[in-house]
C-alpha atoms as a PDB file:
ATOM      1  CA  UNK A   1     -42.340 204.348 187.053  1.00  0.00           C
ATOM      2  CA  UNK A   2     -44.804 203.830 184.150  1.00  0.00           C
ATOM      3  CA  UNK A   3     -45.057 206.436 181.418  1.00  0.00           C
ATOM      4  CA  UNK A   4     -46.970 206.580 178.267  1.00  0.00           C
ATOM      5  CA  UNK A   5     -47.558 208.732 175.253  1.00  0.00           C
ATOM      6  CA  UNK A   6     -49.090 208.928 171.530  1.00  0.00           C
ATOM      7  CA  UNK A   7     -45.951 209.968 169.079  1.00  0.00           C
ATOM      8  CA  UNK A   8     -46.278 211.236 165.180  1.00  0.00           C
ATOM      9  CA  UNK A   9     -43.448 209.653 163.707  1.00  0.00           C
ATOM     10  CA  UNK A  10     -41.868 211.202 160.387  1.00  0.00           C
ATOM     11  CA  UNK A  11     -40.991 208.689 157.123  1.00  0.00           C
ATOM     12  CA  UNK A  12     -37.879 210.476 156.646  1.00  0.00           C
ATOM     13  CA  UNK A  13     -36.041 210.549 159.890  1.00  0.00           C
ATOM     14  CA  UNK A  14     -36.573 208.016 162.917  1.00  0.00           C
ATOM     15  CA  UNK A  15     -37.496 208.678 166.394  1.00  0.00           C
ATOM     16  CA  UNK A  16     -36.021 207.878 169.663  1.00  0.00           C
ATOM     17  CA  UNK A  17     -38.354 206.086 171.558  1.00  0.00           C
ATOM     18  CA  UNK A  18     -36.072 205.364 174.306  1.00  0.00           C
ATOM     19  CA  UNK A  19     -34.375 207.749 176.636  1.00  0.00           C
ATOM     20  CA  UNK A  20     -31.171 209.291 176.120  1.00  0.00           C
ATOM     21  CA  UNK A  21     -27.820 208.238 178.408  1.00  0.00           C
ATOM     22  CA  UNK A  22     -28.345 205.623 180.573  1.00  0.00           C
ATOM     23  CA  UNK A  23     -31.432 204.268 181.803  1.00  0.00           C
ATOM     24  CA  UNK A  24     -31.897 201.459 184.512  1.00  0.00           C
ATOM     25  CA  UNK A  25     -33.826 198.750 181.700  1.00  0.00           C
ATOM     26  CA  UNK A  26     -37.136 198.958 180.580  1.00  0.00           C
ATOM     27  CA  UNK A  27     -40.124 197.295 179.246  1.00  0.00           C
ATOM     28  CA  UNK A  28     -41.620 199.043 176.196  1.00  0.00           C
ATOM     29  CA  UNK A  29     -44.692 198.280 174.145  1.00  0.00           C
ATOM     30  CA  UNK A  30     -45.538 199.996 170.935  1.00  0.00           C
ATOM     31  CA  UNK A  31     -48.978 200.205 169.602  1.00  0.00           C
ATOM     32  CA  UNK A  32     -49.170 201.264 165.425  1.00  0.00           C
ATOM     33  CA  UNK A  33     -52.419 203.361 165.873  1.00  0.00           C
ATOM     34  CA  UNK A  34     -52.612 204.199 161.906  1.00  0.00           C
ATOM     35  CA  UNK A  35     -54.946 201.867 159.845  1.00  0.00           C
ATOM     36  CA  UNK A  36     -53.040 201.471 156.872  1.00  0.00           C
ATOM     37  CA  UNK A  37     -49.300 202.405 157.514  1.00  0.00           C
ATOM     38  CA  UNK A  38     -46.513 200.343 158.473  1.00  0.00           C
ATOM     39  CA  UNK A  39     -44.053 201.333 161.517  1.00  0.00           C
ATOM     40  CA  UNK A  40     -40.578 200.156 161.249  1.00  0.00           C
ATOM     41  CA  UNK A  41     -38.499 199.186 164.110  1.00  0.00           C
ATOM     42  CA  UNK A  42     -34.909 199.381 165.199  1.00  0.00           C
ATOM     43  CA  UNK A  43     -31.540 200.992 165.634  1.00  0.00           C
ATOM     44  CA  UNK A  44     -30.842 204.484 165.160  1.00  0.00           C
ATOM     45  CA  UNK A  45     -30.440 203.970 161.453  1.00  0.00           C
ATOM     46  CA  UNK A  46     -33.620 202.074 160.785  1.00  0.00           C
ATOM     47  CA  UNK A  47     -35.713 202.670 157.648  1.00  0.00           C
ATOM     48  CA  UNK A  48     -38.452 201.137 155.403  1.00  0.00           C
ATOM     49  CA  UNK A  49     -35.733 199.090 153.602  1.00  0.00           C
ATOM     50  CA  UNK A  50     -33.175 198.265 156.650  1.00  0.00           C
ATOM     51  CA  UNK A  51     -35.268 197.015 159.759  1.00  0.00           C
ATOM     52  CA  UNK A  52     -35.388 195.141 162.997  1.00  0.00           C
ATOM     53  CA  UNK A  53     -39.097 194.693 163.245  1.00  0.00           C
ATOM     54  CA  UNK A  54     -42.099 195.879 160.777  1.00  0.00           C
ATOM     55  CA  UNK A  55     -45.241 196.678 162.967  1.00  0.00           C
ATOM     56  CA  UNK A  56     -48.552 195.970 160.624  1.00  0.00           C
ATOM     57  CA  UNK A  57     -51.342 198.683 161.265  1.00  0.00           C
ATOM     58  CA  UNK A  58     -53.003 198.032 164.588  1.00  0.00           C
ATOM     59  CA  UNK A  59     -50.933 195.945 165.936  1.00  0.00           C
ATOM     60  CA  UNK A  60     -48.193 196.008 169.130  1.00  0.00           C
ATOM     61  CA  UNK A  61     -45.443 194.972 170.457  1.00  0.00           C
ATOM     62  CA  UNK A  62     -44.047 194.599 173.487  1.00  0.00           C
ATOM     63  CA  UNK A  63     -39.927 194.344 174.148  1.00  0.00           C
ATOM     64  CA  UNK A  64     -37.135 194.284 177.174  1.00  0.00           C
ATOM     65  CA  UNK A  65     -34.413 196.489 177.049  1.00  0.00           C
ATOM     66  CA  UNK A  66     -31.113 196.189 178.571  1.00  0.00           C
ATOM     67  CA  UNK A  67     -29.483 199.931 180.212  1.00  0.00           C
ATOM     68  CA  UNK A  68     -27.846 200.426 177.240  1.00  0.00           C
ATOM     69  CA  UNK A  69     -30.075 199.899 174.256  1.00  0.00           C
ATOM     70  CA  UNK A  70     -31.733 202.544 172.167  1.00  0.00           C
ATOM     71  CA  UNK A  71     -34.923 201.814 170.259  1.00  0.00           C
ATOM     72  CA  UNK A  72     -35.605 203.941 167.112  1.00  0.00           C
ATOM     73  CA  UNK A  73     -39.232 203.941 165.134  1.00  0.00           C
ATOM     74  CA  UNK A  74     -39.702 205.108 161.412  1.00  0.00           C
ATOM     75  CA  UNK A  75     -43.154 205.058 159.030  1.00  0.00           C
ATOM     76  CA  UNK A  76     -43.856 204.232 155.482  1.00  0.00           C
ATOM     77  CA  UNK A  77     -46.851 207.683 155.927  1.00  0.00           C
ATOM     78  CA  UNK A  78     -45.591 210.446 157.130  1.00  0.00           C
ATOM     79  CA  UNK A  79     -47.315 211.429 160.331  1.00  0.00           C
ATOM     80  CA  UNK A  80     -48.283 208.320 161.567  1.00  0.00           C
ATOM     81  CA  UNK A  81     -48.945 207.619 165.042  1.00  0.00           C
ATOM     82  CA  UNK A  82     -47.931 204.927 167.447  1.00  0.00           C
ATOM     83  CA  UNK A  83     -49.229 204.649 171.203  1.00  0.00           C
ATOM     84  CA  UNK A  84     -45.966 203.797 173.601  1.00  0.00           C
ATOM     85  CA  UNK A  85     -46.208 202.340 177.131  1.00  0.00           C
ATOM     86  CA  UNK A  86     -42.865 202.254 179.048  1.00  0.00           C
ATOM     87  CA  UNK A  87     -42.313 200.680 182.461  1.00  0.00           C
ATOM     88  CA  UNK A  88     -39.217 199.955 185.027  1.00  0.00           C
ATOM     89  CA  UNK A  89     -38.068 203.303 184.284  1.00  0.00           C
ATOM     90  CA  UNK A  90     -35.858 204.876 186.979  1.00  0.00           C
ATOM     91  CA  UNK A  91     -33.315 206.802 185.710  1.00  0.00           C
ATOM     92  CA  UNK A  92     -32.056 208.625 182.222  1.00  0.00           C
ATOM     93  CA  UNK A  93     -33.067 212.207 180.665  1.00  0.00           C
END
């Protein structure tokens, strides 16, 4: 199953962009759709300082996920949005 969705992410508390309890694996792509702020990339405790992966403005990337593994998001502006594509999804909530 493919999915997809635009997301307003906060610069105080990250997102889940990944489903909660198990899921079968997926493919995910993110998409920073703001012009000038970064999106920051990671576990559940990611921030602007502590990060996996910094997403410049208009830019995307594109990762595999194992069953198991949880994908957080974060911005540097408040509000910013990101454009997510998710695919191999068969199972979670």
């Amino acid at each position: 199953m493919t999915t997809h969705a635009t997301i307003s992410l906060s610069s105080e508390t990250a997102t889940r962009l990944t489903p909660l309890g198990l899921h079968s694996g997926m493919d995910i792509t993110i998409q920073n759709l703001d012009e000038s702020a970064y999106v920051y990339l990671g576990g559940e405790d990611v921030n602007p300082e502590n990060f996996g992966y910094r997403l410049s403005p208009g830019l995307a990337i594109s990762f595999e996920l194992p069953g198991r593994d949880a994908m957080y998001a974060i911005t540097d502006v408040d509000n910013s949005y990101i454009a997510t594509l998710k695919t191999n999804l068969e199972s979670g909530n």
